[in-house]
Protein backbone atom coordinates (compact mmCIF):
# COMPACT_ATOMS: atom_id res chain seq x y z
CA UNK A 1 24.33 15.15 71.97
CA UNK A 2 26.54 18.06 70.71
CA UNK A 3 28.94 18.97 72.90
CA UNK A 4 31.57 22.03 73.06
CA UNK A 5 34.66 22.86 75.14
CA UNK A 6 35.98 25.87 76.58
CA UNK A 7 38.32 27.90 79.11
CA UNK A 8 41.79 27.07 76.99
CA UNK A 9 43.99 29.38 76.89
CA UNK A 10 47.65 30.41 77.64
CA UNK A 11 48.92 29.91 81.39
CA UNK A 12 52.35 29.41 82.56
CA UNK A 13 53.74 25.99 84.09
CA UNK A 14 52.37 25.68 87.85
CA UNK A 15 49.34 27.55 86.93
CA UNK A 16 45.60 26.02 86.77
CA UNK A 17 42.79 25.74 84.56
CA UNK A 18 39.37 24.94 84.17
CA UNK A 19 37.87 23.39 81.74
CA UNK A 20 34.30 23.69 80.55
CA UNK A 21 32.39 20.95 78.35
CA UNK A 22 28.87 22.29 77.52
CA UNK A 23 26.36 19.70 76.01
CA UNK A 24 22.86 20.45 74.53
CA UNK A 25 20.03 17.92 74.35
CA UNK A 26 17.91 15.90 76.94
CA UNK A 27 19.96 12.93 77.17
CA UNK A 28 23.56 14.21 78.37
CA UNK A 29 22.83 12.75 82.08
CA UNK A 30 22.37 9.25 80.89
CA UNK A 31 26.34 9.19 79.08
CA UNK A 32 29.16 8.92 80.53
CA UNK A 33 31.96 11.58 79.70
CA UNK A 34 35.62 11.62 78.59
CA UNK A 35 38.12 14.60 78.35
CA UNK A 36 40.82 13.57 75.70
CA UNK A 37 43.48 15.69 74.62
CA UNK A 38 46.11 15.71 71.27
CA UNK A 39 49.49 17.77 71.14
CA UNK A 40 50.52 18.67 67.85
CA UNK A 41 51.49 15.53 65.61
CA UNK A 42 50.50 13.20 68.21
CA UNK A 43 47.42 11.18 68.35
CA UNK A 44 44.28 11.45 70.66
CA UNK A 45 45.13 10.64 74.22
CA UNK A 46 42.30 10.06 76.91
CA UNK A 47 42.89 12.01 79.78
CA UNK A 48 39.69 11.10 82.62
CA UNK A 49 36.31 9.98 82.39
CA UNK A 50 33.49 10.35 84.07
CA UNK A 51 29.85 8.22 84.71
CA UNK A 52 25.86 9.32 83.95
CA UNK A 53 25.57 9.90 87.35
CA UNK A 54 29.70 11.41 88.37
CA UNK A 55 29.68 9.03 90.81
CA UNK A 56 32.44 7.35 89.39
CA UNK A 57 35.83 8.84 87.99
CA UNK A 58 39.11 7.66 86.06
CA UNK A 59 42.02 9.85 85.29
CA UNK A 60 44.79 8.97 83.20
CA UNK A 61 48.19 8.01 85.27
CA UNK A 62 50.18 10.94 83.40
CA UNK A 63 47.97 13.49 84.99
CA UNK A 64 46.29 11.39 87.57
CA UNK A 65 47.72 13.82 90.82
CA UNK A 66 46.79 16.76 89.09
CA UNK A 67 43.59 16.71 87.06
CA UNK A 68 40.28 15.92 88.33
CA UNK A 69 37.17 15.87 86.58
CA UNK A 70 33.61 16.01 87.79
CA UNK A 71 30.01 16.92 86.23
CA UNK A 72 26.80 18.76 86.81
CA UNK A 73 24.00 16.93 85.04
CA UNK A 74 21.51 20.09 86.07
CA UNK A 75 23.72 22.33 84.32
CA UNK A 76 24.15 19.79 81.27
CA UNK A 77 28.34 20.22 82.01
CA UNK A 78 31.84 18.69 82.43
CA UNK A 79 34.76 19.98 84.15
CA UNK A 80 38.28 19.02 83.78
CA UNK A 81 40.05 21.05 86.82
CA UNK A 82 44.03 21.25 85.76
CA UNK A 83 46.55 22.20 88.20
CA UNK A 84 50.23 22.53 88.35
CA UNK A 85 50.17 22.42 84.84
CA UNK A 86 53.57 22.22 82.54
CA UNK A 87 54.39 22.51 79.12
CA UNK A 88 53.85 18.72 78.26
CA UNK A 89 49.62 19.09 78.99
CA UNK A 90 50.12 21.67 75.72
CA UNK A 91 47.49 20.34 73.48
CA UNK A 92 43.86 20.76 72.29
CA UNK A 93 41.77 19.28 74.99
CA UNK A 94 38.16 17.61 73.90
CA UNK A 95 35.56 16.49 75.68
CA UNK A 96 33.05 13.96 74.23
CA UNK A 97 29.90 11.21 76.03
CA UNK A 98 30.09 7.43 75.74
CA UNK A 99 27.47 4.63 76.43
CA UNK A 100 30.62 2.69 77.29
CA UNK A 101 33.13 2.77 80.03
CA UNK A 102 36.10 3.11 77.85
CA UNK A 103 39.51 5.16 77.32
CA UNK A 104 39.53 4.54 74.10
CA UNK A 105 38.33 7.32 71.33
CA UNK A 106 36.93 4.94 69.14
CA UNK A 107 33.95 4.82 71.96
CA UNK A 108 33.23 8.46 72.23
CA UNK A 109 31.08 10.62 69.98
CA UNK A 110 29.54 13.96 69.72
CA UNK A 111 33.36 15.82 69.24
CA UNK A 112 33.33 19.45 69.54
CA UNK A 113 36.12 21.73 68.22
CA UNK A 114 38.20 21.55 71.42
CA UNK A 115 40.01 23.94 73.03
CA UNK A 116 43.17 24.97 73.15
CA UNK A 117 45.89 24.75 76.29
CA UNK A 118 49.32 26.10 75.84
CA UNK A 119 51.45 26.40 79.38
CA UNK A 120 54.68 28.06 78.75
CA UNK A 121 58.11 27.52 80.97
């Protein structure tokens, strides 16, 4: 599955955004999803997950009252919604699928470039 993000861009704090994970191929309904994200000299941090079917969801505690993320498996998408956002959630934010139901990077694949969130004060 290739996969690429989008809707980044610059917003200040208390604003929201939504982000857009486009996948191509047949078999994107039958992975689950993760949206990770990495600030500049820090390492990949999972932000919320998602399973085959969306019927199940995690979010990370750090942006657990804020972010929610959900999927259309017609439409072959992820979304991360982001609200109330503040100049810590600055980073590059990736999505990527999973045949585990993990946090950790190590069991996600199909990377795309990312996109890029900057929330100013």
């Amino acid at each position: 599955v290739q996969l690429q993000a989008s809707g980044g861009g610059l917003v200040q704090a208390g604003d929201s955004l939504r982000l857009t994970c486009a996948a191509s191929g047949r078999t994107f309904s039958s992975y689950n999803m993760g949206w990770f994200r990495q600030a500049p000299g820090k390492e990949r941090e999972f932000v919320g997950r998602i399973n085959d079917r969306g019927g199940d969801t995690g979010i990370a505690d750090s942006v657990k009252d804020r972010f929610t993320i959900s999927r259309d498996n017609a439409k072959n998408t992820v979304y991360l919604q982001m609200n109330n956002l503040n100049p810590l959630d600055t980073a590059v934010y990736y999505c990527a699928a999973s045949r585990s139901w993990d946090i950790r990077p190590s069991q996600y694949f199909g990377w795309g470039q990312g996109t890029l969130v900057t929330v100013s004060s």
